[in-house]
PDB file of N, CA and C in Angstrom:
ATOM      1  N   UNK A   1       8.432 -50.643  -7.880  1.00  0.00           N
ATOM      2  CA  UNK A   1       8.469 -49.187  -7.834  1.00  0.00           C
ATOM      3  C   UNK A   1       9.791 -48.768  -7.167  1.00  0.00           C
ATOM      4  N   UNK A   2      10.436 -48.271  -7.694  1.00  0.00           N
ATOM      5  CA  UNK A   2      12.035 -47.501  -7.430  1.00  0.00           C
ATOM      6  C   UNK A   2      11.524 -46.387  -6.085  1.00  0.00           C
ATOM      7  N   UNK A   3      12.813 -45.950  -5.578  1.00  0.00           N
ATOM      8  CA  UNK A   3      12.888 -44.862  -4.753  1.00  0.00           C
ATOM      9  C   UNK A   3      12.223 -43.772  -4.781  1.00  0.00           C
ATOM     10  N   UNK A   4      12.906 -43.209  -6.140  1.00  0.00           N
ATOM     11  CA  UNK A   4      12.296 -42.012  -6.674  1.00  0.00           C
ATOM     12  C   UNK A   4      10.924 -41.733  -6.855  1.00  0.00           C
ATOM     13  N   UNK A   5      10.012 -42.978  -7.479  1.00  0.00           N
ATOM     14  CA  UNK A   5       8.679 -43.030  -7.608  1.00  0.00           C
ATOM     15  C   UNK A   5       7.858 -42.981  -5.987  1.00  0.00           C
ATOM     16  N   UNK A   6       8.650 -43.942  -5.307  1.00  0.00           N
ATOM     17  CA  UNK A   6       7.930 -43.827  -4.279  1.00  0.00           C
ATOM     18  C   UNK A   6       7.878 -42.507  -2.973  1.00  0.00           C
ATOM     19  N   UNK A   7       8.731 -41.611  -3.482  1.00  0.00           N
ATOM     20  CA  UNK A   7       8.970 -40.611  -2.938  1.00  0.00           C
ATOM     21  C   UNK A   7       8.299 -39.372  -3.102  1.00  0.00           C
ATOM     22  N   UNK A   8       8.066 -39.541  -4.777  1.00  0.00           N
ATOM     23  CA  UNK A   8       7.104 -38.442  -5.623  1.00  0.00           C
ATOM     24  C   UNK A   8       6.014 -39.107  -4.969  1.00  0.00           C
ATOM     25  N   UNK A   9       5.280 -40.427  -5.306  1.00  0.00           N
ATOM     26  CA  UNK A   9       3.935 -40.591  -4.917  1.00  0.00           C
ATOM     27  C   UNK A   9       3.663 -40.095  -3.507  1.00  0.00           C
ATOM     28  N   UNK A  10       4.895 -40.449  -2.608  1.00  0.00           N
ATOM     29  CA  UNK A  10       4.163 -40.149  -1.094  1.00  0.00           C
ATOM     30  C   UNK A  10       3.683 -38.233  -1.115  1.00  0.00           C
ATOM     31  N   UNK A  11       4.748 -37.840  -1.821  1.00  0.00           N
ATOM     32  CA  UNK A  11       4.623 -35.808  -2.205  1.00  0.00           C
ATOM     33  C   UNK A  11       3.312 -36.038  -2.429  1.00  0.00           C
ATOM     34  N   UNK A  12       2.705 -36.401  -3.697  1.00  0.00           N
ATOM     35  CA  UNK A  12       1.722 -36.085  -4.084  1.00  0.00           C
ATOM     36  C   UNK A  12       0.345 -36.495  -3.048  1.00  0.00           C
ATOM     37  N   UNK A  13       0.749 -37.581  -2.315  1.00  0.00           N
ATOM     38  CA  UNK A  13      -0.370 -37.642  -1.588  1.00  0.00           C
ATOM     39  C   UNK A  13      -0.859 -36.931  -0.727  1.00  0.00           C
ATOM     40  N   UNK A  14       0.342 -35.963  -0.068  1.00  0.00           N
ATOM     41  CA  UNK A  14       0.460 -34.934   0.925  1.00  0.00           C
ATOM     42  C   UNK A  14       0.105 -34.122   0.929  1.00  0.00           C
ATOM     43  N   UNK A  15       0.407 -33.454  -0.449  1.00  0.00           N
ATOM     44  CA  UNK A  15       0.581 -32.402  -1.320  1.00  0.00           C
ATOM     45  C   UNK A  15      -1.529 -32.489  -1.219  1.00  0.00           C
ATOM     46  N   UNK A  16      -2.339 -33.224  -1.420  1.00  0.00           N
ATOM     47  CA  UNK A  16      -3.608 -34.039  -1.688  1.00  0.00           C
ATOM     48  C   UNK A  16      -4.044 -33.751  -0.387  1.00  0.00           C
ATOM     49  N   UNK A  17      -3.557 -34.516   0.675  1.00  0.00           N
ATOM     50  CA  UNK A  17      -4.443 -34.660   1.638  1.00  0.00           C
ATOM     51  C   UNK A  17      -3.986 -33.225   2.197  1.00  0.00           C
ATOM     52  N   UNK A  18      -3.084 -32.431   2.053  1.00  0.00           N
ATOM     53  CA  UNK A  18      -2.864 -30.560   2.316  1.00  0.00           C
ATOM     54  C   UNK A  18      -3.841 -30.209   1.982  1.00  0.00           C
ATOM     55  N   UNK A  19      -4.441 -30.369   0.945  1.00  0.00           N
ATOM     56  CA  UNK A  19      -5.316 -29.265   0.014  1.00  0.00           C
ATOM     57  C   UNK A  19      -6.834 -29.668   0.607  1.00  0.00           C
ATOM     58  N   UNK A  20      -6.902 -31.188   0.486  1.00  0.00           N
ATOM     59  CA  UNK A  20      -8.525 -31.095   0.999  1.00  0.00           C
ATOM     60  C   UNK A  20      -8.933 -31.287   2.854  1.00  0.00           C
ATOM     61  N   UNK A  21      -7.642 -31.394   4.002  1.00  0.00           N
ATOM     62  CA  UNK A  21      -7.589 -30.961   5.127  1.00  0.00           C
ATOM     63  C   UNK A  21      -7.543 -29.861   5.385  1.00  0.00           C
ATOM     64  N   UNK A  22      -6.475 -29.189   4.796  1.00  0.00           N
ATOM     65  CA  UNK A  22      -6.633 -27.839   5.639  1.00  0.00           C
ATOM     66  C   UNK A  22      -7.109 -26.529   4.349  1.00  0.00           C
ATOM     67  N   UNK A  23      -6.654 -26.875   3.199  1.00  0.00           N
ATOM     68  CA  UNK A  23      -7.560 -25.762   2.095  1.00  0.00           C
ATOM     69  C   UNK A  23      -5.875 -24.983   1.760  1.00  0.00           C
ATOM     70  N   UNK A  24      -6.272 -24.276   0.718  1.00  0.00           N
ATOM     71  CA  UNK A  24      -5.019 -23.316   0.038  1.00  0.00           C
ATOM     72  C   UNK A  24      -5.392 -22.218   1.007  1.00  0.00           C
ATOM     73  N   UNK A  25      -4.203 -21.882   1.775  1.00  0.00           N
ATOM     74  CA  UNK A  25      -4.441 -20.770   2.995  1.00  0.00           C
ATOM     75  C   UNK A  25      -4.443 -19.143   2.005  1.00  0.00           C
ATOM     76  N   UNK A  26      -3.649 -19.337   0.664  1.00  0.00           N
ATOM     77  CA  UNK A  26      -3.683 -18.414   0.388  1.00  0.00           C
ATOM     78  C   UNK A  26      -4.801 -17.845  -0.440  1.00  0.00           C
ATOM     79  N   UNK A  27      -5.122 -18.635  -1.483  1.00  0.00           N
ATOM     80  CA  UNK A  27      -6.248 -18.829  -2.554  1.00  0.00           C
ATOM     81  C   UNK A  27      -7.615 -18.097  -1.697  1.00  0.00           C
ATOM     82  N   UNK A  28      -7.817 -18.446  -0.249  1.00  0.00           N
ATOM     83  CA  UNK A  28      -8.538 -18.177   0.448  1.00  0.00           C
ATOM     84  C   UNK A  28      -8.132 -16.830   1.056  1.00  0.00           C
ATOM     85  N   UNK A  29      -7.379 -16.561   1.516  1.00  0.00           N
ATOM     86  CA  UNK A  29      -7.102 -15.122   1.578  1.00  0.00           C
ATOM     87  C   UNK A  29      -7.964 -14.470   0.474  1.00  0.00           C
ATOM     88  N   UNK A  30      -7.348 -14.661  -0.341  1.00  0.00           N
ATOM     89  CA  UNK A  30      -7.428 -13.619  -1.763  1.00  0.00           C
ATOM     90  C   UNK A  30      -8.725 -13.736  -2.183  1.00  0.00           C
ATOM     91  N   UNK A  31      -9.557 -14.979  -1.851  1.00  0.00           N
ATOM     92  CA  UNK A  31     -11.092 -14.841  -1.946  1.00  0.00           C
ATOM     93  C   UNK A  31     -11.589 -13.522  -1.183  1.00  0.00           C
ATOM     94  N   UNK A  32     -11.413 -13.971   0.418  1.00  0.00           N
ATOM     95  CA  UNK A  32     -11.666 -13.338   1.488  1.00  0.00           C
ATOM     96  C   UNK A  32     -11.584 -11.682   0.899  1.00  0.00           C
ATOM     97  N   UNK A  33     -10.495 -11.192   0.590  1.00  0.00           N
ATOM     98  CA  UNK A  33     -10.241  -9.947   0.613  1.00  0.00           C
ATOM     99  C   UNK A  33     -11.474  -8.984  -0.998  1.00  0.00           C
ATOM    100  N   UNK A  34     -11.492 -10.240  -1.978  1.00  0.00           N
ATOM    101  CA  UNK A  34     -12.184  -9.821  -3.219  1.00  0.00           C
ATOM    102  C   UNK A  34     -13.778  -9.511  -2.476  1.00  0.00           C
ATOM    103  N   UNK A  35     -13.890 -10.607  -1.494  1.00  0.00           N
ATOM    104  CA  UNK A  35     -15.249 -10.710  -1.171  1.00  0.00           C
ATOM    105  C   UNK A  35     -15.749  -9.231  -0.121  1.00  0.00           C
ATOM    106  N   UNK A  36     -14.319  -8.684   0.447  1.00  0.00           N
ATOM    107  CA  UNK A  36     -14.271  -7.636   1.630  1.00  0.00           C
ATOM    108  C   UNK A  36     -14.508  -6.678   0.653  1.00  0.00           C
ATOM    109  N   UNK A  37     -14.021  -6.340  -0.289  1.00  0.00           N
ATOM    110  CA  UNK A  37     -13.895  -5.551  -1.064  1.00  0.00           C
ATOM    111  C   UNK A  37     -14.824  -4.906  -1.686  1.00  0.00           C
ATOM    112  N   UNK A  38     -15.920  -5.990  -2.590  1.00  0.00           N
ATOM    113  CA  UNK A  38     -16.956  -6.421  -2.813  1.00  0.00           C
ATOM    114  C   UNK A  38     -18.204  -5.689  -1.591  1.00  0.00           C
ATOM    115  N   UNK A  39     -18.599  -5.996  -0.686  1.00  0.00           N
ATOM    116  CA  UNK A  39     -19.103  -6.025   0.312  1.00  0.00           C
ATOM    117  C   UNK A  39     -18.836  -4.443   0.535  1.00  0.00           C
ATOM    118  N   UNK A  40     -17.138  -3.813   0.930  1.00  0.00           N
ATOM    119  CA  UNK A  40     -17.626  -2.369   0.937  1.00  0.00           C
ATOM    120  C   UNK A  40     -17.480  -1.089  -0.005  1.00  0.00           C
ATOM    121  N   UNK A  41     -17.876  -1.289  -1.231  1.00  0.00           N
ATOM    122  CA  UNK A  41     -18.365  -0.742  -2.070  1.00  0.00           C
ATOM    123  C   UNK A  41     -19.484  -0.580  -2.168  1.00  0.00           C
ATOM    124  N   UNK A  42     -20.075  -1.798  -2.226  1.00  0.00           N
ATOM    125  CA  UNK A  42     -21.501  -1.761  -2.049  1.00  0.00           C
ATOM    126  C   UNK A  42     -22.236  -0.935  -0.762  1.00  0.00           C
ATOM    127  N   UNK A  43     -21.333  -1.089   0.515  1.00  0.00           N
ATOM    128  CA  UNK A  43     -21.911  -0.165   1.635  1.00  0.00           C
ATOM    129  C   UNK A  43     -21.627   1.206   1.414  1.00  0.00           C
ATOM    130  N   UNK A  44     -21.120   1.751   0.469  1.00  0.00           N
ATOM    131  CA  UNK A  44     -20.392   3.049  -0.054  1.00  0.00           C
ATOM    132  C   UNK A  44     -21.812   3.388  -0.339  1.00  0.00           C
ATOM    133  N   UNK A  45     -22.120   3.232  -0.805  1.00  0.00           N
ATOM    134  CA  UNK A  45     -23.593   3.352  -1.797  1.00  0.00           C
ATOM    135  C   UNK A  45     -24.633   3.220  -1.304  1.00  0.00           C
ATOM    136  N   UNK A  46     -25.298   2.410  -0.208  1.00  0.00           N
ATOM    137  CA  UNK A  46     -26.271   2.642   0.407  1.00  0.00           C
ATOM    138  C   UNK A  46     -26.273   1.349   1.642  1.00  0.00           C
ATOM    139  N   UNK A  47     -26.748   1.852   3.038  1.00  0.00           N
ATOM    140  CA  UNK A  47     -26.160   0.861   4.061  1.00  0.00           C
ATOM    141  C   UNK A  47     -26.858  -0.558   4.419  1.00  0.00           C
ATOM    142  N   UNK A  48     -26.682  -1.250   4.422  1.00  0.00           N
ATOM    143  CA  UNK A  48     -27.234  -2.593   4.379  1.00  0.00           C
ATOM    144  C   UNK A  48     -26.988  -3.659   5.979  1.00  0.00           C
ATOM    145  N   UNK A  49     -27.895  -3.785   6.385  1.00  0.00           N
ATOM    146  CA  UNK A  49     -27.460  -4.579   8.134  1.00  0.00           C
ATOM    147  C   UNK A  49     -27.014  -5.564   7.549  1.00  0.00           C
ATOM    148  N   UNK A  50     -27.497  -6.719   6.568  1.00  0.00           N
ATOM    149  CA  UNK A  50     -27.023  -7.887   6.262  1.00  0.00           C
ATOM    150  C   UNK A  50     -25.738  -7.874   6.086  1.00  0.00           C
ATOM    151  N   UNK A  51     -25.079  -6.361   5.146  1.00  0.00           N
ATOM    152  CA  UNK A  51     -23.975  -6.793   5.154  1.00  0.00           C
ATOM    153  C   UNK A  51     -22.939  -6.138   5.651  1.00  0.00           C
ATOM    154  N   UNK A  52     -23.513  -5.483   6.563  1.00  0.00           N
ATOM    155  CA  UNK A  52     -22.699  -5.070   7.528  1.00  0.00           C
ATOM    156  C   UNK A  52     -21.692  -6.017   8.572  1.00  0.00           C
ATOM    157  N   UNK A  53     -23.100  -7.085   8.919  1.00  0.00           N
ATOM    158  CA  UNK A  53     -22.926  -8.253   9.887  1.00  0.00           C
ATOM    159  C   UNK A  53     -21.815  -9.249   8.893  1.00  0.00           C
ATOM    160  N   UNK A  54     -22.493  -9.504   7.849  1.00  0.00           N
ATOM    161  CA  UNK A  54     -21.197 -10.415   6.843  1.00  0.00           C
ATOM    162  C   UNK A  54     -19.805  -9.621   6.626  1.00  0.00           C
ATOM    163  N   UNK A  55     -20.027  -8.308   6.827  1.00  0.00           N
ATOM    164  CA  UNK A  55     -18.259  -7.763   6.555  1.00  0.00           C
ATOM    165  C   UNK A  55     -17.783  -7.968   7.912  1.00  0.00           C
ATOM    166  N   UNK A  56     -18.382  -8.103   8.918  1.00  0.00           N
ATOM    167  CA  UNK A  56     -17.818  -8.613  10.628  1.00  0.00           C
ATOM    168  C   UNK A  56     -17.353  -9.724  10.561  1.00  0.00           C
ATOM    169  N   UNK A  57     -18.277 -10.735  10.069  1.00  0.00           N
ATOM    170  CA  UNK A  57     -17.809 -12.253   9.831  1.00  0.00           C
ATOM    171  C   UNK A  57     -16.920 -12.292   9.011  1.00  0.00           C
ATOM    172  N   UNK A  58     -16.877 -11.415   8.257  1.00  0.00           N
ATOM    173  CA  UNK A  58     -15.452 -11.907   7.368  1.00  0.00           C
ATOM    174  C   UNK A  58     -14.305 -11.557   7.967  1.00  0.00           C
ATOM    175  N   UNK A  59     -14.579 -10.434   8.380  1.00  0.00           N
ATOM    176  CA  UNK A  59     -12.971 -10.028   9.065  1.00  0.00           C
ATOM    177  C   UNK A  59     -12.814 -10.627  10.293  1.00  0.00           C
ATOM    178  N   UNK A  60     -13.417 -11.393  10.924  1.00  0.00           N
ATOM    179  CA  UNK A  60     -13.078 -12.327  11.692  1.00  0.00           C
ATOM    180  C   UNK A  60     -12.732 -13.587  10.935  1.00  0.00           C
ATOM    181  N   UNK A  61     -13.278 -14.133   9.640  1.00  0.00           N
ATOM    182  CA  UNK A  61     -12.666 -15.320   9.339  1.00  0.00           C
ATOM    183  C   UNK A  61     -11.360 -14.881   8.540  1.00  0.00           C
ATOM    184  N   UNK A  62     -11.021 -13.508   7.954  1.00  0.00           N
ATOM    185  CA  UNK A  62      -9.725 -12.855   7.997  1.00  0.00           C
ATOM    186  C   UNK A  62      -9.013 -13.013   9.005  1.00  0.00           C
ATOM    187  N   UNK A  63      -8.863 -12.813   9.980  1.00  0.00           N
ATOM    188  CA  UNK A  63      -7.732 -12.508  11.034  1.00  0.00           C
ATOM    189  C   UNK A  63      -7.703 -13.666  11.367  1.00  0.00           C
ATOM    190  N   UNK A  64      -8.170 -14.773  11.161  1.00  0.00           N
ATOM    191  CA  UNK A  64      -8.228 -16.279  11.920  1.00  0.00           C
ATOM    192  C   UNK A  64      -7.172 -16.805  10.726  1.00  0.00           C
ATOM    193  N   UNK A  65      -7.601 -16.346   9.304  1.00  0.00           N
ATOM    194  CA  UNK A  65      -6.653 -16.863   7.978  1.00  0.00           C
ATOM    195  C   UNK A  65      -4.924 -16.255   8.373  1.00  0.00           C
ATOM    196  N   UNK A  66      -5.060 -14.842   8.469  1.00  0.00           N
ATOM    197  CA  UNK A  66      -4.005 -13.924   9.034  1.00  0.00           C
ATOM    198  C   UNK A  66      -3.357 -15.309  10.211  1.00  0.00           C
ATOM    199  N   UNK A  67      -3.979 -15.686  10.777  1.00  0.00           N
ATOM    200  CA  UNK A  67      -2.883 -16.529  12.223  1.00  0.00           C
ATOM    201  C   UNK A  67      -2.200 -17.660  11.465  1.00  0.00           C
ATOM    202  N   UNK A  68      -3.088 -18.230  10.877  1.00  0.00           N
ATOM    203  CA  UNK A  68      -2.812 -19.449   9.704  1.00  0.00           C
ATOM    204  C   UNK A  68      -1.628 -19.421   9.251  1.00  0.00           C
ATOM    205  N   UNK A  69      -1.542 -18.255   8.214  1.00  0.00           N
ATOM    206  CA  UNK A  69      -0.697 -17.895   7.446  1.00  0.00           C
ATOM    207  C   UNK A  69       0.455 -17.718   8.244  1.00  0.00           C
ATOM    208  N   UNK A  70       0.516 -17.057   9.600  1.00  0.00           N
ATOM    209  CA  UNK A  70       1.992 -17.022   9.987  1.00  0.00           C
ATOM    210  C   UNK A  70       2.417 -17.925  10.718  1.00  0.00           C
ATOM    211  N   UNK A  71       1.345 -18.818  10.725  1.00  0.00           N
ATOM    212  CA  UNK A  71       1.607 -20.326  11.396  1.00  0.00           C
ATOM    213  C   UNK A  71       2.625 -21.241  10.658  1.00  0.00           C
ATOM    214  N   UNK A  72       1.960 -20.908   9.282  1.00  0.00           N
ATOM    215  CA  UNK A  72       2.487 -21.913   8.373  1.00  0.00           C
ATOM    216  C   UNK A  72       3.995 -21.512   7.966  1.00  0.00           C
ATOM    217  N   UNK A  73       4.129 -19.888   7.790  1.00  0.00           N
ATOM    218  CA  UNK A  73       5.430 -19.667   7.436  1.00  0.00           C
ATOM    219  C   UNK A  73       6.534 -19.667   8.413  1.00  0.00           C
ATOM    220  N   UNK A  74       5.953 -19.561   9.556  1.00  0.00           N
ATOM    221  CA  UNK A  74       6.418 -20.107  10.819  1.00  0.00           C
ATOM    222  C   UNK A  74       7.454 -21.339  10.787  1.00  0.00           C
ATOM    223  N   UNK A  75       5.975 -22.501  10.567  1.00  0.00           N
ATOM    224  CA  UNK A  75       6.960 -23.857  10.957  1.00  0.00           C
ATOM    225  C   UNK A  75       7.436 -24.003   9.345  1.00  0.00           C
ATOM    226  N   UNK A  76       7.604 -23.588   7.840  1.00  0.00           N
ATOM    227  CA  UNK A  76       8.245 -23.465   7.287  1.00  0.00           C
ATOM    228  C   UNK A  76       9.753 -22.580   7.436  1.00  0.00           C
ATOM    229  N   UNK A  77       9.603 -21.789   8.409  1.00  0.00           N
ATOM    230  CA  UNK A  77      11.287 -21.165   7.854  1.00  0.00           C
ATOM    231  C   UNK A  77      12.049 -21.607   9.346  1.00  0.00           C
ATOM    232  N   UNK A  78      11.266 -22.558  10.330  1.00  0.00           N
ATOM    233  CA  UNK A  78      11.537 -23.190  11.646  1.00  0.00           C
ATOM    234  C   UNK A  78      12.303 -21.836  12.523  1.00  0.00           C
ATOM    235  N   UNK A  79      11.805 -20.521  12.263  1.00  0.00           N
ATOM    236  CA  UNK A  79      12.355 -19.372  13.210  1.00  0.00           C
ATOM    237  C   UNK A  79      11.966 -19.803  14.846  1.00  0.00           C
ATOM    238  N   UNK A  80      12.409 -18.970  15.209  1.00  0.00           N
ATOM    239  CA  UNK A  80      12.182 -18.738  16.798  1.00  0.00           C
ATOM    240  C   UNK A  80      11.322 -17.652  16.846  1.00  0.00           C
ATOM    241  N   UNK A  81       9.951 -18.463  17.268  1.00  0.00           N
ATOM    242  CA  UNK A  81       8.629 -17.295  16.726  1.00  0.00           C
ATOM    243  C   UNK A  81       8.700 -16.650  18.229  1.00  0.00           C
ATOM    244  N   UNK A  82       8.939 -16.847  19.314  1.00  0.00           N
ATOM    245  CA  UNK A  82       8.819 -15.833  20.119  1.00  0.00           C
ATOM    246  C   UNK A  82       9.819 -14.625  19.680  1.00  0.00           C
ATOM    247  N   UNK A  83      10.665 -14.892  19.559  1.00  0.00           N
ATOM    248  CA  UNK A  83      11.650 -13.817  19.348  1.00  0.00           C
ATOM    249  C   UNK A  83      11.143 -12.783  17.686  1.00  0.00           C
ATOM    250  N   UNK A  84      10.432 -13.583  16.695  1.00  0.00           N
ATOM    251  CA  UNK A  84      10.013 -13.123  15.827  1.00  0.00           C
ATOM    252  C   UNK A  84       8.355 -13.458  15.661  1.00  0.00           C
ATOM    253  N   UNK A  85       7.715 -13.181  16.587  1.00  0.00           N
ATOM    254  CA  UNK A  85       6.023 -13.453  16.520  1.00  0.00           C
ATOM    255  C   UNK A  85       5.189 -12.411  16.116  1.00  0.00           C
ATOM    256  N   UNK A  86       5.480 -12.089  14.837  1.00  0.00           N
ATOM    257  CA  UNK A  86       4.680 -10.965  14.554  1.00  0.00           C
ATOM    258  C   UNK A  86       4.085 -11.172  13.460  1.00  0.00           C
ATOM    259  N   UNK A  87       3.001 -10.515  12.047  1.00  0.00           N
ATOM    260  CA  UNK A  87       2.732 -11.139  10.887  1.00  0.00           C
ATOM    261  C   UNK A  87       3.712 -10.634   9.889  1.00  0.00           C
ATOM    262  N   UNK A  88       4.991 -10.766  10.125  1.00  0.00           N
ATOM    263  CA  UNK A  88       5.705 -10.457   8.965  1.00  0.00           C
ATOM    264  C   UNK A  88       6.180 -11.681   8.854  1.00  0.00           C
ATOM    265  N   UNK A  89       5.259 -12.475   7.333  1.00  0.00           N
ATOM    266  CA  UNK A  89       5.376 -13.245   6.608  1.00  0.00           C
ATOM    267  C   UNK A  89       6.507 -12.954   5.732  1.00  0.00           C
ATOM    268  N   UNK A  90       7.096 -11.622   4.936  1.00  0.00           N
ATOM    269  CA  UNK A  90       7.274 -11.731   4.320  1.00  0.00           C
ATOM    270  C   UNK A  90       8.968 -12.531   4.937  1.00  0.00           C
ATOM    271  N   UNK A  91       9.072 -12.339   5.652  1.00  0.00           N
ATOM    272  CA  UNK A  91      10.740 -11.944   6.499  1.00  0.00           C
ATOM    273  C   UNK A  91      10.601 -14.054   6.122  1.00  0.00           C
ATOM    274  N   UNK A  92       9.386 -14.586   6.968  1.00  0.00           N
ATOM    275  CA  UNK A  92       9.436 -16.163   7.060  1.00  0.00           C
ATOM    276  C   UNK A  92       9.550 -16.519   5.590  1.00  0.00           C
ATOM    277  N   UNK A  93       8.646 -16.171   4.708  1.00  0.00           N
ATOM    278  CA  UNK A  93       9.215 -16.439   3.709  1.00  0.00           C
ATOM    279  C   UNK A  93      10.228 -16.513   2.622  1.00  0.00           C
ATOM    280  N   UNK A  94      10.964 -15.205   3.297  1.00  0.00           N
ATOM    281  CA  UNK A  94      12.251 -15.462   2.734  1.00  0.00           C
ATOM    282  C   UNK A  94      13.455 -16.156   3.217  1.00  0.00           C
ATOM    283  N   UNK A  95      13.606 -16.612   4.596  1.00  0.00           N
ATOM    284  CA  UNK A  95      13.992 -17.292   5.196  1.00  0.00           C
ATOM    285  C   UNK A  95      13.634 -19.234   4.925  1.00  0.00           C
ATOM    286  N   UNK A  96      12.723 -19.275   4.516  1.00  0.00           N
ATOM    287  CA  UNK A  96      12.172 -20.534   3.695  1.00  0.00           C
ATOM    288  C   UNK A  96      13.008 -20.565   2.275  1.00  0.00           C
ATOM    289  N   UNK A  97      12.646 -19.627   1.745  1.00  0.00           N
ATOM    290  CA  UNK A  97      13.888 -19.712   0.235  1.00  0.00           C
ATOM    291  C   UNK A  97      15.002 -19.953   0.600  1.00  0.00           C
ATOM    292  N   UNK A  98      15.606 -19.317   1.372  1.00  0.00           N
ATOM    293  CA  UNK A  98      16.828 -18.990   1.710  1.00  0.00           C
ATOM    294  C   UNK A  98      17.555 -20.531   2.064  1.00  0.00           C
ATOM    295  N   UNK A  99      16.602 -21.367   2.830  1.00  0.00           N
ATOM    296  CA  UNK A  99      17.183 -22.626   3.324  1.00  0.00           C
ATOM    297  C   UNK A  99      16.792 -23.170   2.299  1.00  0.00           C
ATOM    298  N   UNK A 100      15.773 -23.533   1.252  1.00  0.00           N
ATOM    299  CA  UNK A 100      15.552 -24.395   0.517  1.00  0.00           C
ATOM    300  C   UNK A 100      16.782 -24.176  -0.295  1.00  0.00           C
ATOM    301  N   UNK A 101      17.485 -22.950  -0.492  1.00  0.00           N
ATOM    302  CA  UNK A 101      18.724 -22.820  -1.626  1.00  0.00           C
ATOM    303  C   UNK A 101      19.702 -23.421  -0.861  1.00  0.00           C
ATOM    304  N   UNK A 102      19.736 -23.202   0.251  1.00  0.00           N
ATOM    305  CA  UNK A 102      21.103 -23.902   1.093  1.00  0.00           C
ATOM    306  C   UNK A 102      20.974 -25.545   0.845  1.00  0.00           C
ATOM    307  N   UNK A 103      19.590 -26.383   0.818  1.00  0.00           N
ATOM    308  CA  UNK A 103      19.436 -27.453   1.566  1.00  0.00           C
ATOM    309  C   UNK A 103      19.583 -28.180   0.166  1.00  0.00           C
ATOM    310  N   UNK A 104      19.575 -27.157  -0.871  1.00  0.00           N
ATOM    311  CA  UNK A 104      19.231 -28.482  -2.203  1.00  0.00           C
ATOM    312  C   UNK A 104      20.560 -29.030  -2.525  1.00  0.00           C
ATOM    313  N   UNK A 105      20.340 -30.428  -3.234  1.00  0.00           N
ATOM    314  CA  UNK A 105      21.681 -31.491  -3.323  1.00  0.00           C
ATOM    315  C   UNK A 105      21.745 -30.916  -4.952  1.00  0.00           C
ATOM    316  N   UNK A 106      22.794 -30.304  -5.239  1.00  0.00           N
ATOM    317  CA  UNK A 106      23.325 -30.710  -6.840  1.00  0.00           C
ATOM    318  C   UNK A 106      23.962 -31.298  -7.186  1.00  0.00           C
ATOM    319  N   UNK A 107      25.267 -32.159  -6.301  1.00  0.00           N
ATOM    320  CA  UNK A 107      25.661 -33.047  -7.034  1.00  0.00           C
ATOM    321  C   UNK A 107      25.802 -34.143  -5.709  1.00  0.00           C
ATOM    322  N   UNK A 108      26.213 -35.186  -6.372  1.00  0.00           N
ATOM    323  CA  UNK A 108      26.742 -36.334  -5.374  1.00  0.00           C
ATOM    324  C   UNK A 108      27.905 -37.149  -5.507  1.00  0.00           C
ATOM    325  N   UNK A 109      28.651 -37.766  -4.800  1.00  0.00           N
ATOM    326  CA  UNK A 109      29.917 -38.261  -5.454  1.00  0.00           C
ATOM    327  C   UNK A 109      29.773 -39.927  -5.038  1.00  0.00           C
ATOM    328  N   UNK A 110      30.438 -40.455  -5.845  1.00  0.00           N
ATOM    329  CA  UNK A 110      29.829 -42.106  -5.780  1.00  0.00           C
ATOM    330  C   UNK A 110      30.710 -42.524  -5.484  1.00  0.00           C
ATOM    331  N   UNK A 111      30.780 -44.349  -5.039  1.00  0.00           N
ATOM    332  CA  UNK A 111      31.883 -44.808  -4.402  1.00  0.00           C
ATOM    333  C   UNK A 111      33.129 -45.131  -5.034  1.00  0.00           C
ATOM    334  N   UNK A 112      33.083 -44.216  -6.508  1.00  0.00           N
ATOM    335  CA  UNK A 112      34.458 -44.028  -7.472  1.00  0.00           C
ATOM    336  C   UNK A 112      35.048 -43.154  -6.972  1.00  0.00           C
ATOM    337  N   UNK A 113      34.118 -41.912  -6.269  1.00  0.00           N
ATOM    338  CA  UNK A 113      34.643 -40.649  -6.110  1.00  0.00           C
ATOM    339  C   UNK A 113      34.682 -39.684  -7.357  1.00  0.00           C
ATOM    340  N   UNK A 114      33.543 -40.528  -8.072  1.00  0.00           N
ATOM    341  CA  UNK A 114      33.185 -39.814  -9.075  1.00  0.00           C
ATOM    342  C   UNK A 114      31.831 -38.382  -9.229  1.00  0.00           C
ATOM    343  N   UNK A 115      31.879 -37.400  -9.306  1.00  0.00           N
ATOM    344  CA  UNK A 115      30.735 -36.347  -8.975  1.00  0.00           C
ATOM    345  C   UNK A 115      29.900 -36.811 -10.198  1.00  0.00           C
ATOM    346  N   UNK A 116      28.052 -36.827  -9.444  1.00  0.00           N
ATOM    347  CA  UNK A 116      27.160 -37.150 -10.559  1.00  0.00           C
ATOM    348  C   UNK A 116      26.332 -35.961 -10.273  1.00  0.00           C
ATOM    349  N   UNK A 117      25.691 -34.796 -11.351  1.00  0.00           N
ATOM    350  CA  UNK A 117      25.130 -33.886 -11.327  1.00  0.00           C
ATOM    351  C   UNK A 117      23.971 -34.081 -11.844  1.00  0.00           C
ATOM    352  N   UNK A 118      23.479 -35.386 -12.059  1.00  0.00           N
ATOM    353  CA  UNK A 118      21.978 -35.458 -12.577  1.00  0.00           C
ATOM    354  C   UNK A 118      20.994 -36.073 -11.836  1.00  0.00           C
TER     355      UNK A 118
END
């Protein structure tokens, strides 16, 4: 097995053990919020204790997802979260693009001193 293979396989395993350790932070958001949503419409219409208590629990397992999320974009864009500790994801996430465009290799030059772009 070459470099390359063994580099993709280790991604993919990561990429694997990401998804069934900690879960798609976002996928779950976007549940969360269909399910909030869901929940108060239905209290629009007539009031319900059950789900009153479940729209509490959710927005507590909301704001716990909310920390997640700026956790993650956090140690993705490696800011200085005191100085920027707030939930503006969007700022970390563009700061994550921003280095992934800086950090990518397009070409390389070999010991001809020849440039290889593939």
């Amino acid at each position: 097995m070459d470099w390359s293979s063994k580099v993709n396989n280790t991604q993919r395993c990561l990429l694997d053990w990401n998804k069934t350790t900690f879960g798609n932070i976002f996928s779950a958001k976007r549940r969360l919020v269909r399910r909030l949503n869901g929940i108060a419409s239905r209290l629009l219409q007539e009031d319900n204790p059950f789900l009153i208590n479940l729209q509490k629990e959710l927005w507590s397992q909301y704001e716990l997802l909310l920390i997640r999320e700026e956790l993650f974009w956090f140690q993705k864009s490696r800011c200085k979260w005191l100085e920027f500790g707030d939930r503006n994801t969007s700022y970390f996430h563009g700061t994550t693009v921003i280095r992934r465009r800086k950090n990518r290799i397009v070409k390389l030059q070999n010991e001809e001193g020849v440039w290889i772009e593939n």
